[in-house]
Protein backbone atom coordinates (compact mmCIF):
# COMPACT_ATOMS: atom_id res chain seq x y z
CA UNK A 1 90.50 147.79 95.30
CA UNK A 2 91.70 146.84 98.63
CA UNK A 3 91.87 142.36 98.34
CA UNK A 4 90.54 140.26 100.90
CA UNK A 5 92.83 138.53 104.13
CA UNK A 6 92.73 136.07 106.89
CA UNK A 7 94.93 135.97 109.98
CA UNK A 8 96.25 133.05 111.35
CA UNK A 9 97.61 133.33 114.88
CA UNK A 10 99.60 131.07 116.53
CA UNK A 11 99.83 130.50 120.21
CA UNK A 12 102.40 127.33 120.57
CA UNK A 13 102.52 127.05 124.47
CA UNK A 14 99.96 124.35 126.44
CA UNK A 15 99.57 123.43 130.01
CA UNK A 16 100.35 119.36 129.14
CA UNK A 17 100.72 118.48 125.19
CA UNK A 18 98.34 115.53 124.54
CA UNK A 19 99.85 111.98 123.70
CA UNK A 20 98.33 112.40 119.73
CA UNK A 21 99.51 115.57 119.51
CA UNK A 22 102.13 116.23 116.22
CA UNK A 23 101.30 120.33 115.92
CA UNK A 24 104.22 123.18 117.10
CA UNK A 25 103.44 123.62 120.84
CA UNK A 26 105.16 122.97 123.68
CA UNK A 27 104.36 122.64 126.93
CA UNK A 28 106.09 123.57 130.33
CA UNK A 29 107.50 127.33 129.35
CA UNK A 30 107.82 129.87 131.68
CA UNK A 31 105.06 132.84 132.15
CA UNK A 32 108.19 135.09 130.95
CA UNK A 33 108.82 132.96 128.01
CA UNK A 34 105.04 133.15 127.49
CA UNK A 35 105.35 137.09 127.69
CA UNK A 36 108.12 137.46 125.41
CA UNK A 37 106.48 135.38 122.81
CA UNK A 38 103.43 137.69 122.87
CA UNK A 39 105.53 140.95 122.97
CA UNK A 40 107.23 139.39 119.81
CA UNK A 41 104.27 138.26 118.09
CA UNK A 42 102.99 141.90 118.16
CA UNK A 43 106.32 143.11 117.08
CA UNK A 44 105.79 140.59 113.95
CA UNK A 45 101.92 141.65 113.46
CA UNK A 46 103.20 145.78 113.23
CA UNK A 47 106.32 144.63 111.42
CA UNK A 48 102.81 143.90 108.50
CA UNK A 49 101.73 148.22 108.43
CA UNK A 50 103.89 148.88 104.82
CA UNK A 51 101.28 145.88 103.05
CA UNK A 52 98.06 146.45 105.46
CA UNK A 53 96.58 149.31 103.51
CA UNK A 54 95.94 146.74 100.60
CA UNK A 55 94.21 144.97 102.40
CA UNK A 56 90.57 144.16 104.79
CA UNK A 57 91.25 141.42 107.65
CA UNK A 58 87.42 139.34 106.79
CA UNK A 59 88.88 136.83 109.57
CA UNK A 60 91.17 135.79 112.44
CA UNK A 61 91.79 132.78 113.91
CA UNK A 62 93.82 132.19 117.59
CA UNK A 63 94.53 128.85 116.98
CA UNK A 64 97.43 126.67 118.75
CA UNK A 65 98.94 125.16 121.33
CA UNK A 66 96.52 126.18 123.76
CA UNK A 67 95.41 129.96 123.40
CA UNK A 68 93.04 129.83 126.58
CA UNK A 69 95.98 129.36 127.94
CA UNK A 70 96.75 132.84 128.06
CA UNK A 71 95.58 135.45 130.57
CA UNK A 72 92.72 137.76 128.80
CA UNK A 73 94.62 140.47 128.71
CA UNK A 74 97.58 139.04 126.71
CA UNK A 75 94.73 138.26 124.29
CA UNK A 76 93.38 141.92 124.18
CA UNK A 77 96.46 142.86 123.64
CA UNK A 78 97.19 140.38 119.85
CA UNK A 79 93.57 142.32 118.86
CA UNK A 80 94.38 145.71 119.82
CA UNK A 81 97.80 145.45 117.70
CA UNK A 82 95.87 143.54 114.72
CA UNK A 83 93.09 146.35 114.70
CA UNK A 84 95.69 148.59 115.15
CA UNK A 85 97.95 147.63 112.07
CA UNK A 86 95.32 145.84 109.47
CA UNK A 87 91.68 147.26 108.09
CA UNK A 88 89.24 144.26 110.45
CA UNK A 89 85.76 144.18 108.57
CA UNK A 90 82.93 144.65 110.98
CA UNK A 91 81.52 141.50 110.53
CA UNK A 92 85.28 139.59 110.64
CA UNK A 93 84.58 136.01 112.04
CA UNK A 94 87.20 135.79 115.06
CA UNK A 95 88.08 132.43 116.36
CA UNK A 96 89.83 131.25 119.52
CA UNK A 97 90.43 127.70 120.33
CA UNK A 98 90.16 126.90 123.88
CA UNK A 99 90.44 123.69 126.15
CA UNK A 100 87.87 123.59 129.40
CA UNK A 101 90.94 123.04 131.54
CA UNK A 102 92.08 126.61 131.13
CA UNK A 103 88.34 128.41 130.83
CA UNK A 104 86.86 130.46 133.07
CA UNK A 105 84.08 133.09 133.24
CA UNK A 106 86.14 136.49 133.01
CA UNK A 107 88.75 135.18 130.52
CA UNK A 108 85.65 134.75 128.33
CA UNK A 109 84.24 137.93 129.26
CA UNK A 110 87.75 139.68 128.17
CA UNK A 111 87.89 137.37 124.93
CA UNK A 112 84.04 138.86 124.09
CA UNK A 113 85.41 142.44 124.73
CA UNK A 114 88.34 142.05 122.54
CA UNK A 115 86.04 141.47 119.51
CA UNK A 116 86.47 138.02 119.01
CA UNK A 117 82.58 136.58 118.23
CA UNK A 118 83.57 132.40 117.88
CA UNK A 119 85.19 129.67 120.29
CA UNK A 120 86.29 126.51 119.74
CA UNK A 121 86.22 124.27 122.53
CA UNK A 122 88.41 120.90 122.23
CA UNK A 123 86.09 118.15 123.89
CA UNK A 124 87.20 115.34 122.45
CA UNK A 125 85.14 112.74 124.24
CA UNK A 126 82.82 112.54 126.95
CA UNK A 127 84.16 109.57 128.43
CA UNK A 128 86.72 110.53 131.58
CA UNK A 129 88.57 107.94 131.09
CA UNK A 130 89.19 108.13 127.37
CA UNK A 131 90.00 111.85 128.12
CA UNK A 132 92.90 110.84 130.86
CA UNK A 133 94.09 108.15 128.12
CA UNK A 134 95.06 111.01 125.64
CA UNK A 135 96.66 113.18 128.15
CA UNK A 136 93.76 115.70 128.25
CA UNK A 137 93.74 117.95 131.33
CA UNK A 138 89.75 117.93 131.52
CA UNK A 139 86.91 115.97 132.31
CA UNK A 140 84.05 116.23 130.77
CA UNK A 141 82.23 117.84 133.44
CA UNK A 142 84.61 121.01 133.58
CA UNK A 143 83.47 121.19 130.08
CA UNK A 144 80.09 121.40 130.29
CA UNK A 145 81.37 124.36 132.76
CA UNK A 146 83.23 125.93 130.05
CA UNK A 147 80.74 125.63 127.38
CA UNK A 148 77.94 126.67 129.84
CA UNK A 149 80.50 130.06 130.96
CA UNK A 150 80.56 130.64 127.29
CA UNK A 151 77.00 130.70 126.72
CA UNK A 152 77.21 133.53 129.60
CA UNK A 153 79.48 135.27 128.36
CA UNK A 154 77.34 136.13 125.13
CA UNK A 155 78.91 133.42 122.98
CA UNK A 156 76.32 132.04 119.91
CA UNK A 157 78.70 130.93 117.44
CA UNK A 158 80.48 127.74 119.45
CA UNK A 159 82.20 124.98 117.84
CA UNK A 160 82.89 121.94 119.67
CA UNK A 161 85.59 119.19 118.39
CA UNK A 162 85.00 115.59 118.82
CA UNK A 163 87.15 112.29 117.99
CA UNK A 164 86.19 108.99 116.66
CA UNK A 165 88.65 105.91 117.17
CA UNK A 166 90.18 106.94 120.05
CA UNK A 167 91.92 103.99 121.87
CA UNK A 168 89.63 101.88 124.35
CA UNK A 169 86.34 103.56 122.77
CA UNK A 170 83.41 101.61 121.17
CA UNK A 171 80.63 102.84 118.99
CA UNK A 172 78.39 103.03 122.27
CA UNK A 173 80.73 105.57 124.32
CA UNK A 174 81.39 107.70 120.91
CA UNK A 175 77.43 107.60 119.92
CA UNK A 176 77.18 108.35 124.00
CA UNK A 177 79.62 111.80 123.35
CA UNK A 178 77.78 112.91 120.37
CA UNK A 179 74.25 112.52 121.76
CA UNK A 180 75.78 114.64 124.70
CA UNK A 181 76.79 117.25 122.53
CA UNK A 182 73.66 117.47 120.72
CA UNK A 183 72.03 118.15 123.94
CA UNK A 184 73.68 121.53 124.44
CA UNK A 185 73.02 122.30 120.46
CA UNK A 186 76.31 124.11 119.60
CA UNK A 187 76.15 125.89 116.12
CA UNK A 188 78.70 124.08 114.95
CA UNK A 189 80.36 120.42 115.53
CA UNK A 190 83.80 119.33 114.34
CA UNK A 191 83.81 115.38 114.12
CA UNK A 192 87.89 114.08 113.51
CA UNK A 193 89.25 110.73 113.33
CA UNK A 194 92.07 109.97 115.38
CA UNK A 195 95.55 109.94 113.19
CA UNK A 196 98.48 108.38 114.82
CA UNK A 197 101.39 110.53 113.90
CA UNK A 198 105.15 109.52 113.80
CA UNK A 199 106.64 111.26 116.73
CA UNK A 200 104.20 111.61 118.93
CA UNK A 201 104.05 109.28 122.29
CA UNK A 202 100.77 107.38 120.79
CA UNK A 203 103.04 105.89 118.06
CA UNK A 204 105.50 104.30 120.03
CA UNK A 205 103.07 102.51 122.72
CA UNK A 206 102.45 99.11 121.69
CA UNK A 207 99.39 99.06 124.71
CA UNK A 208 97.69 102.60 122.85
CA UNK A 209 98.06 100.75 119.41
CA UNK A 210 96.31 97.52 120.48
CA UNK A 211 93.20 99.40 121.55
CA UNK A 212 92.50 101.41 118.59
CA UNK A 213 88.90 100.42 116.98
CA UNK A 214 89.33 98.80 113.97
CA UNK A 215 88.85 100.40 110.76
CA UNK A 216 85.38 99.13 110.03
CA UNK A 217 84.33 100.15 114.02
CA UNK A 218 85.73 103.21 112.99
CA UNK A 219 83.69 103.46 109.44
CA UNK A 220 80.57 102.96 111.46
CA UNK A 221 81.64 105.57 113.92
CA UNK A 222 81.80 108.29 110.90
CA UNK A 223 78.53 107.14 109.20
CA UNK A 224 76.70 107.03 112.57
CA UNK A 225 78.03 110.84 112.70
CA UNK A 226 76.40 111.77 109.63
CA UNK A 227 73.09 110.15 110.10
CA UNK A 228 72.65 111.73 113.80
CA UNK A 229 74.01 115.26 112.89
CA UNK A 230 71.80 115.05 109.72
CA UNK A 231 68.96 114.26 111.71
CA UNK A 232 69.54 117.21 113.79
CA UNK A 233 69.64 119.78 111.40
CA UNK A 234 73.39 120.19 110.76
CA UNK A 235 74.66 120.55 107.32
CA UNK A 236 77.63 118.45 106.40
CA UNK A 237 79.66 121.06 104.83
CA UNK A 238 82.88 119.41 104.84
CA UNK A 239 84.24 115.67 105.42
CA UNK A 240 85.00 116.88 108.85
CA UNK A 241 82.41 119.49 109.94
CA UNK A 242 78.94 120.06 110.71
CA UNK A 243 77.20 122.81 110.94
CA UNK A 244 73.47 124.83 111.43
CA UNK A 245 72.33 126.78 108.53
CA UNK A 246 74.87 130.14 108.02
CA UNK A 247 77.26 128.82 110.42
CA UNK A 248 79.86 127.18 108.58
CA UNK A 249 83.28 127.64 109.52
CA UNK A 250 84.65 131.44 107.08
CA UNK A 251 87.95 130.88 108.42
CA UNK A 252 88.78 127.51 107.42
CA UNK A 253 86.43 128.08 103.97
CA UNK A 254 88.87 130.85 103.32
CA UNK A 255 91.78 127.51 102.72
CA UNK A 256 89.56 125.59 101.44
CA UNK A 257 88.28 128.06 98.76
CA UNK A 258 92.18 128.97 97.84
CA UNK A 259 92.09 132.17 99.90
CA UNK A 260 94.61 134.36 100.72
CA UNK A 261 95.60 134.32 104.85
CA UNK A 262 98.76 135.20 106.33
CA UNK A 263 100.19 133.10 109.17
CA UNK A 264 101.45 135.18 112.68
CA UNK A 265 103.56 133.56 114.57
CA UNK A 266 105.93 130.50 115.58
CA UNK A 267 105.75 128.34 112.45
CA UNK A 268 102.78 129.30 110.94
CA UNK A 269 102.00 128.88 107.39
CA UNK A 270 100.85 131.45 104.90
CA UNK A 271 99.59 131.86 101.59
CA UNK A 272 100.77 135.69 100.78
CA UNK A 273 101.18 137.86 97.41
CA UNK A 274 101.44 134.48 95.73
CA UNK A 275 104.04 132.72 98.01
CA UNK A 276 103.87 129.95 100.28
CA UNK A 277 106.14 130.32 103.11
CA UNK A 278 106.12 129.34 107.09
CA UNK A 279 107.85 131.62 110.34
CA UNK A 280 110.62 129.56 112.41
CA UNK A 281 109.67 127.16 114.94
CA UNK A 282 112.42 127.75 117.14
CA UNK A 283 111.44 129.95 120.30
CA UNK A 284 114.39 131.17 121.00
CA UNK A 285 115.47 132.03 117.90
CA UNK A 286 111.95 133.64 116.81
CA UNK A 287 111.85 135.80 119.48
CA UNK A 288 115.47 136.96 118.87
CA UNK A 289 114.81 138.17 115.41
CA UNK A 290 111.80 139.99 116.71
CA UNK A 291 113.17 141.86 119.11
CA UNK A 292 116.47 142.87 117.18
CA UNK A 293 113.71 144.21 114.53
CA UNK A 294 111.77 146.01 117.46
CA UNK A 295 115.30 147.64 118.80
CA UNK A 296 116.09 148.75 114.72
CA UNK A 297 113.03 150.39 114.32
CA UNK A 298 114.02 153.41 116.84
CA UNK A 299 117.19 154.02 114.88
CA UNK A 300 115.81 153.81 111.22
CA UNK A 301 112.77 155.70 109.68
CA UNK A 302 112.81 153.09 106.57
CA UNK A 303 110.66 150.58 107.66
CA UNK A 304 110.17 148.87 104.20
CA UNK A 305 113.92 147.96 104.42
CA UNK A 306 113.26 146.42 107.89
CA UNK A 307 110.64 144.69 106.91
CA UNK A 308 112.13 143.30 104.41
CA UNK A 309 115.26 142.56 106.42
CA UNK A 310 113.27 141.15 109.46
CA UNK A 311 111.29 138.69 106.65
CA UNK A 312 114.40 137.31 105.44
CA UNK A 313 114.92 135.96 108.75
CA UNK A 314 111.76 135.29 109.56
CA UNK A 315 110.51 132.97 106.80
CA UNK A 316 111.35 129.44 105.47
CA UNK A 317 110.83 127.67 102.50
CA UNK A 318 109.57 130.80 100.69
CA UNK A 319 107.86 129.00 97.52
CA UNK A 320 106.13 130.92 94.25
CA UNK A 321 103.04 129.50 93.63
CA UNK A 322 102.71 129.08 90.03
CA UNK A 323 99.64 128.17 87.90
CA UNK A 324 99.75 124.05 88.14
CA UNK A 325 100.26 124.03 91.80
CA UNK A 326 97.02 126.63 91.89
CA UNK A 327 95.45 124.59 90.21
CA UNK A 328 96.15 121.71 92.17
CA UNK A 329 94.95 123.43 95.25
CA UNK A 330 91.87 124.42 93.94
CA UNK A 331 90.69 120.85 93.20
CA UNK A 332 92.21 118.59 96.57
CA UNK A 333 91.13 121.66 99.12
CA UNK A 334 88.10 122.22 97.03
CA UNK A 335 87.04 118.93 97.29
CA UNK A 336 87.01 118.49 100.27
CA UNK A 337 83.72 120.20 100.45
CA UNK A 338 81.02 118.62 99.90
CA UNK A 339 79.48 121.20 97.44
CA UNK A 340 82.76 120.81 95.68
CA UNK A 341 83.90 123.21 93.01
CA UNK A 342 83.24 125.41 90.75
CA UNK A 343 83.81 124.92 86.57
CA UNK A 344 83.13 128.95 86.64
CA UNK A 345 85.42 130.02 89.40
CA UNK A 346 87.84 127.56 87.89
CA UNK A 347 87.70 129.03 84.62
CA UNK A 348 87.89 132.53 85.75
CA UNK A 349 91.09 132.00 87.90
CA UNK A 350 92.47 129.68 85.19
CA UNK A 351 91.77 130.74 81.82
CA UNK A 352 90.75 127.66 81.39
CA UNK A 353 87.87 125.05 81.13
CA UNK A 354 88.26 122.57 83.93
CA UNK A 355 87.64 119.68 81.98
CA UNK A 356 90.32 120.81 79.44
CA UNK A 357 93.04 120.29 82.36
CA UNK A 358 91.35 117.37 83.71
CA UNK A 359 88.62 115.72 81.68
CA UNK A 360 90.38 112.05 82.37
CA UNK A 361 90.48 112.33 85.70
CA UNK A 362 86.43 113.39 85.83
CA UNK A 363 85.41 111.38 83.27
CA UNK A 364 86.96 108.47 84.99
CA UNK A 365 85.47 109.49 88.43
CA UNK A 366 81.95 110.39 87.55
CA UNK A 367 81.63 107.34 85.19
CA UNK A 368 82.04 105.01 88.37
CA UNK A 369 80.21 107.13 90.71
CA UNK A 370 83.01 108.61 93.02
CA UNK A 371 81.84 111.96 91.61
CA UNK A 372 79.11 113.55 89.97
CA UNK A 373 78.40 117.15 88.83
CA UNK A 374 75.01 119.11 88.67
CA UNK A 375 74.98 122.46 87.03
CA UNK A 376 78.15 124.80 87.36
CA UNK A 377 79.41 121.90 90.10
CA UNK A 378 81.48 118.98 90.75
CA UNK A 379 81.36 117.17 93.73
CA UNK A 380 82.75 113.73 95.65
CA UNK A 381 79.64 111.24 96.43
CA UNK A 382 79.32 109.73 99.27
CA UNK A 383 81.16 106.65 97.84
CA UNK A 384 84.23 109.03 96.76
CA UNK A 385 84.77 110.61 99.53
CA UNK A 386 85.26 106.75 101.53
CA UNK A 387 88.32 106.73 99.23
CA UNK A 388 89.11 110.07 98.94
CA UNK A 389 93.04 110.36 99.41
CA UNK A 390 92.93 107.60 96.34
CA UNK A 391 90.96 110.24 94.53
CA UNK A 392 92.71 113.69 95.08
CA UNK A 393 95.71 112.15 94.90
CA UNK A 394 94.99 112.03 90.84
CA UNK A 395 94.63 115.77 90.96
CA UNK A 396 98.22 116.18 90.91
CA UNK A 397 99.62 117.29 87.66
CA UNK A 398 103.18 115.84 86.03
């Protein structure tokens, strides 16, 4: 029986990286880097034809960097290769991020023809000058542009991200952005708070620092989310994310749930026939090992032994996942959810009762009201998830 897969696909290149930004992308590269990186990505995603047959792709996500970025056609050209080389369920949710900045009507119309039913368009705030504070290269009108373009285009299934304590913004201009956003009734809203990362520009500028909203502003920020969103129909699915009725996020439940997905890519991250393992995040060098395995394919017809070859080289920090760590997973990413987890599913992966691996932990939690369970689930509360790295934390086992 052919197991279930998600793609991850990673497009590292953006027109100006954002002062918050700590993910792999880089901005600046050539339009010939930019075409070498895709001609090597597809290399990597036909490099995957020996494994595909034991598999069906249920979904993809373009996720970066800045895929929009892209011209349509380089797109088109990652989904012919993936439909080419993996079995892509009819129904496959397919995500691509995009930023307004880089939008316009026919990339959508391309993006729409190459299958992919989902976008994900990075707003961030609807204040201009918030926007222009984290190094955005959009205003909030172009995205009303973009989202409209999208609508168009034949897109119902639109996400739109948001931020809360961003530096210089108050509970009216953030309550201002998400009444905005409301207005055009996406299907799907994701709500983050701003994390200041070592590394990035924001942490090192004293003048950014001083203007973040406290925490409490910030509290009341994420609790004036909830109420609005609730009020407007949107199930809070996750800490993060909001969403109508059947449009929850399958891509991200897939990590979440402890799904298998298989990263594609400059440094992404996979979780594939029980390893954990990431691609390079050198340019240079990842596109070197890709073509050297494109040029050894003509002169060998054993293509197990180059991919196994091109994989050595290809992948860091290859990891077994054993039973403890799976089981660690499946409570800290479960959790996260606000319908929590399952004692059946548990049981059935595990062997095991969950309570018999963690009955101190729950009994401790659910006695003080952090968590609760009803029926065949076990769940944060409200209260829980306000202190919720304290709490998963304990779901680490010696």
């Amino acid at each position: 029986m052919k197991r279930y897969l998600s793609l991850y696909v990673h497009i590292p290149f953006c027109a100006v990286k954002c002062k918050y930004c700590d993910f792999l992308s880089f901005d600046g590269e050539s339009y010939a880097t930019m075409l070498r990186y895709v001609d090597s990505l597809c290399q990597e995603i036909k490099l995957y034809k020996p494994v595909s047959e034991d598999y069906v792709v249920r979904t993809i996500f373009i996720g970066g960097g800045t895929p929009s970025l892209l011209d349509e056609n380089l797109i088109t050209n990652i989904m012919a290769f993936i439909k080419r080389t993996f079995k892509v369920r009819n129904d496959a949710e397919i995500i691509i991020e995009a930023n307004p900045g880089t939008l316009r009507h026919q990339k959508l119309l391309g993006y729409k023809t190459a299958g992919i039913n989902r976008i994900s368009i990075g707003l961030q705030s609807a204040d201009d000058d918030i926007l222009k504070r984290l190094g955005r290269i959009h205003n909030y009108d172009q995205f009303v542009a973009s989202y409209n373009a999208a609508r168009r285009a034949g897109f119902d299934n639109i996400n739109i991200d948001i931020m809360s304590g961003l530096p210089g913004q108050s509970i009216h201009s953030y309550v201002d952005t998400l009444s905005r956003v409301l207005d055009y009734e996406p299907e799907h809203i994701s709500a983050y708070s701003l994390q200041i990362e070592e590394g990035t520009p924001f942490a090192n500028n004293q003048e950014i620092l001083e203007m973040l909203p406290p925490e409490l502003i910030d509290r009341q920020m994420y609790d004036i989310t909830k109420r609005l969103l609730a009020a407007k129909g949107y199930d809070r699915y996750e800490f993060s994310n909001y969403s109508k009725p059947g449009y929850e996020c399958k891509h991200n439940m897939v990590y979440w749930t402890g799904g298998e997905y298989l990263g594609l890519g400059l440094g992404a991250s996979s979780y594939f026939q029980g390893k954990r393992f990431n691609n390079v995040s050198c340019i240079p060098e990842y596109i070197s090992i890709m073509e050297a395995a494109g040029e050894k394919i003509a002169e060998t017809d054993n293509i197990e032994f180059l991919y196994n070859e091109t994989m050595r080289k290809l992948r860091q920090n290859v990891t077994p996942i054993y039973i403890d760590s799976r089981m660690e997973e499946f409570m800290f990413l479960g959790l996260r959810m606000t319908c929590g987890v399952s004692r059946e599913d548990f049981e059935e992966r595990f062997k095991k009762d969950i309570f018999e691996v963690y009955a101190p932990v729950l009994n401790k939690y659910i006695s003080e009201g952090y968590m609760a369970m009803e029926g065949d689930r076990i769940y944060l509360t409200d209260k829980g998830i306000d202190v919720s790295n304290v709490i998963l934390a304990d779901f680490l086992l010696d």
